[in-house]
N, C-alpha and C. Protein backbone atom coordinates (compact mmCIF):
# COMPACT_ATOMS: atom_id res chain seq x y z
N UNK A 1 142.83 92.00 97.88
CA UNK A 1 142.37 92.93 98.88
C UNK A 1 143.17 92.78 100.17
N UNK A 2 143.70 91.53 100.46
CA UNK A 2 144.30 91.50 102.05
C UNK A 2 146.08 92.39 101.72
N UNK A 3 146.53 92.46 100.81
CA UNK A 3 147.56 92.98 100.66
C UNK A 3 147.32 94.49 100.93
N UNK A 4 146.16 95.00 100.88
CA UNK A 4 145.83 96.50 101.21
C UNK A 4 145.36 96.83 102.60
N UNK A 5 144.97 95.62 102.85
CA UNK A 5 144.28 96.00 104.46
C UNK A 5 144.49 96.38 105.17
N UNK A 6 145.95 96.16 105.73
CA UNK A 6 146.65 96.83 106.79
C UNK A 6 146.88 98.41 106.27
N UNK A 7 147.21 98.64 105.30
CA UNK A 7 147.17 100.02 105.69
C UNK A 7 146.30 101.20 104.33
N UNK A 8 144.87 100.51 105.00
CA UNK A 8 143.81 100.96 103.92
C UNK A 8 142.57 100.77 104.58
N UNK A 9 141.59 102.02 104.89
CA UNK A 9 140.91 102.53 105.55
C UNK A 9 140.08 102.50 104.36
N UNK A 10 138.45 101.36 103.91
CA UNK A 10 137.46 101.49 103.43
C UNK A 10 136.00 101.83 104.05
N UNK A 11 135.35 102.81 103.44
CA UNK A 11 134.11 102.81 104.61
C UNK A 11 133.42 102.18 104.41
N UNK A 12 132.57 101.59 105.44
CA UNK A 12 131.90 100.52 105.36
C UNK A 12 130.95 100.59 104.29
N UNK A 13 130.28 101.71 104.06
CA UNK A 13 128.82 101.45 103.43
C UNK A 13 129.66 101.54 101.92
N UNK A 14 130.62 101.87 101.48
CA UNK A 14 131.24 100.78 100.27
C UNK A 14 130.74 99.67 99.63
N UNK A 15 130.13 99.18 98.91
CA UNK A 15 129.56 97.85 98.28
C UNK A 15 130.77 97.28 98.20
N UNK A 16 130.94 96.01 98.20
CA UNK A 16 131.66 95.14 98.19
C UNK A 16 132.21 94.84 96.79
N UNK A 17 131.91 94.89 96.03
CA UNK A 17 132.21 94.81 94.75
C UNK A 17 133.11 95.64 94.48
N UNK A 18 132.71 97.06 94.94
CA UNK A 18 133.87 98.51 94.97
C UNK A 18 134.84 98.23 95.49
N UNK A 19 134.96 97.39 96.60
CA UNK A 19 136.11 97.55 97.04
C UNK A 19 136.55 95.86 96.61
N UNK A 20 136.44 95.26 96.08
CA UNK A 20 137.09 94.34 94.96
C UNK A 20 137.68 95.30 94.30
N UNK A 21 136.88 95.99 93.06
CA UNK A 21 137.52 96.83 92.05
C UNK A 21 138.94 97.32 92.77
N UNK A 22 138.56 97.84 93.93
CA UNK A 22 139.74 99.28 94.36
C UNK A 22 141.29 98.54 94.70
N UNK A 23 140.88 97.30 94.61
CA UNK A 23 141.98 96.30 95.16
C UNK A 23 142.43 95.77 94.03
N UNK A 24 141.74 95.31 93.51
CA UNK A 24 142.04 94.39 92.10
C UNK A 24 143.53 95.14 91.34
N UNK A 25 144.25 94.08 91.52
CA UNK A 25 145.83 94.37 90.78
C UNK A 25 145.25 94.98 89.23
N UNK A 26 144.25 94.21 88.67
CA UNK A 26 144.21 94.41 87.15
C UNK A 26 143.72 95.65 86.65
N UNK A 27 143.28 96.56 87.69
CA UNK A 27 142.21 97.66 87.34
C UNK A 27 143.24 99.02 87.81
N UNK A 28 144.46 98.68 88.18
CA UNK A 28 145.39 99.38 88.48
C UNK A 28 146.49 99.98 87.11
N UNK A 29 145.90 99.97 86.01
CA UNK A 29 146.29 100.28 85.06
C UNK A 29 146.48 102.23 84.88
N UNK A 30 145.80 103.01 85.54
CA UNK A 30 145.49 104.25 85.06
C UNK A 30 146.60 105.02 85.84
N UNK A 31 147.16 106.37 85.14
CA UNK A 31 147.82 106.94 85.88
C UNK A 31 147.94 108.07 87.14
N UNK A 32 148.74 107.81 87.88
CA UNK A 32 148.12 108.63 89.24
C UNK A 32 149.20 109.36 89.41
N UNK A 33 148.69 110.67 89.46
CA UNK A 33 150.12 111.55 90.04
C UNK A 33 149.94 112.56 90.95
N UNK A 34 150.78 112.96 91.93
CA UNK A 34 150.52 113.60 92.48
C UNK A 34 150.68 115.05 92.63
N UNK A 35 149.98 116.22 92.48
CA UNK A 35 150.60 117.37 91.80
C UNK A 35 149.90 118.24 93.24
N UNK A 36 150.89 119.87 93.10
CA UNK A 36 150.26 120.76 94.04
C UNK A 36 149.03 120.98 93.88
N UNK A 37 148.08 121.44 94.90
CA UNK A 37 146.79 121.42 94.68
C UNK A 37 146.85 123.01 94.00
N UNK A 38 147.51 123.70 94.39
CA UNK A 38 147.15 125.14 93.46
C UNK A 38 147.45 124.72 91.68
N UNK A 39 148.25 123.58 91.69
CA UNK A 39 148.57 122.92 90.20
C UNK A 39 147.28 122.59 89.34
N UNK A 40 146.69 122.14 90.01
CA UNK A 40 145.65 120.62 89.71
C UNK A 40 144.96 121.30 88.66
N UNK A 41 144.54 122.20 88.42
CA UNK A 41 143.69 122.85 87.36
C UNK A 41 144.27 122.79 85.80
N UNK A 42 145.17 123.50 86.02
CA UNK A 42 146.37 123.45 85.02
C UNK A 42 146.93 122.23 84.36
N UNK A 43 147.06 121.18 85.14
CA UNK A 43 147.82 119.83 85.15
C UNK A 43 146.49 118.86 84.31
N UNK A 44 145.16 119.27 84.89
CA UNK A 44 143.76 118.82 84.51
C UNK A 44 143.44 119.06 82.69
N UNK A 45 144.02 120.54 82.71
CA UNK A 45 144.15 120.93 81.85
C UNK A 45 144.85 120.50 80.39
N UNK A 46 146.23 120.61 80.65
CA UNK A 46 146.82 120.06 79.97
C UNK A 46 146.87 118.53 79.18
N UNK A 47 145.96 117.74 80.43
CA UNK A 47 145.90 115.99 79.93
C UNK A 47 144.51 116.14 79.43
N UNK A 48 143.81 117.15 79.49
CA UNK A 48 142.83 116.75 78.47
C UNK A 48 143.21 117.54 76.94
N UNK A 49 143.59 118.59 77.08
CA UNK A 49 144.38 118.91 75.68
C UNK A 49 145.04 117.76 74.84
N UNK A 50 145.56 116.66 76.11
CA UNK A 50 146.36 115.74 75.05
C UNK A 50 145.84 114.58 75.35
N UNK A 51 144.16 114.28 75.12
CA UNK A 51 143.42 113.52 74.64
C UNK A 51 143.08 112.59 76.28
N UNK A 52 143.25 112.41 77.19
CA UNK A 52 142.58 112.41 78.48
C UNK A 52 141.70 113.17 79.12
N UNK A 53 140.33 113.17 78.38
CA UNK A 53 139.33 113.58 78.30
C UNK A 53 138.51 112.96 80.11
N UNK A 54 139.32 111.58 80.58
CA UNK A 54 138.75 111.31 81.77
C UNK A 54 139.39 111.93 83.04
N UNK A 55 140.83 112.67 82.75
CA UNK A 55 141.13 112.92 83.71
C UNK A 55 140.45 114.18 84.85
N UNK A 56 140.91 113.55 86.36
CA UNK A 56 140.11 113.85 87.17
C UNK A 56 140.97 114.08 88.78
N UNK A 57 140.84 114.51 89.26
CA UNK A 57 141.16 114.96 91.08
C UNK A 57 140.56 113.70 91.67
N UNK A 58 141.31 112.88 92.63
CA UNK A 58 140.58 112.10 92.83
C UNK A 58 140.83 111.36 94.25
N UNK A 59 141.66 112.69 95.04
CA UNK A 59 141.57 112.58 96.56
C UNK A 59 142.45 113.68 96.67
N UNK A 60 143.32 113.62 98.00
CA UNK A 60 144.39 114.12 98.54
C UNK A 60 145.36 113.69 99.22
N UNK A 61 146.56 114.75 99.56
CA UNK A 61 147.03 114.07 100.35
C UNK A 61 147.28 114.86 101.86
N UNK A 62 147.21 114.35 102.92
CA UNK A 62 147.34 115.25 104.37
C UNK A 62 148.46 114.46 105.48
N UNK A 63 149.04 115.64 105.85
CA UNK A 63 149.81 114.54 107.12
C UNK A 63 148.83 113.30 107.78
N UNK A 64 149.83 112.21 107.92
CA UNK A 64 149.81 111.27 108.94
C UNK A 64 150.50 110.03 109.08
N UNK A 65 149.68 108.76 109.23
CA UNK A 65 150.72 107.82 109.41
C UNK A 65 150.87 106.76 108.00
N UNK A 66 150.69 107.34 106.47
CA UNK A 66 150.64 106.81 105.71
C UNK A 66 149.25 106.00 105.61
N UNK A 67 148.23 106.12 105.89
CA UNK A 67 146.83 104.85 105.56
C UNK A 67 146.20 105.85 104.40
N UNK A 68 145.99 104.73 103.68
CA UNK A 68 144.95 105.31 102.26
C UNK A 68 143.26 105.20 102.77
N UNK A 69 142.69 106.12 103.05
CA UNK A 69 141.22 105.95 103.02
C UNK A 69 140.34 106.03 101.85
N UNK A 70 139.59 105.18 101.46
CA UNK A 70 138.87 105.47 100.30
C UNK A 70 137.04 105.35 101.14
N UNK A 71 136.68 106.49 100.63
CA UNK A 71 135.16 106.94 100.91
C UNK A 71 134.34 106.68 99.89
């Protein structure tokens, strides 16, 4: 978790455990990509056709100074 801290914005009322998980090197296995948001449907689409039945939208991205917030 301290390797994320500096530039990683958790909210507080987060359980602690969550934000173990969100840190944890080992749970970093799944794939993340980043696609246009007019894409995302389509892109959603397609990975469950080919058996990624979990895939999901699962933030964004907006100008600034690079910090990841997780809510």
């Amino acid at each position: 978790a301290r390797y994320i801290e500096a530039a990683t914005y958790m909210d507080p009322s987060l359980p602690e455990v969550m934000k173990r998980i969100l840190a944890d090197p080992q749970t970093s296995g799944g794939l993340l990509a980043a696609v246009p948001e007019k894409e995302t449907g389509a892109v959603l689409e397609l990975f469950r056709e080919h058996g990624s039945a979990l895939a999901a939208v699962i933030g964004h991205v907006e100008e600034g100074d690079g910090e990841i917030v997780v809510r």
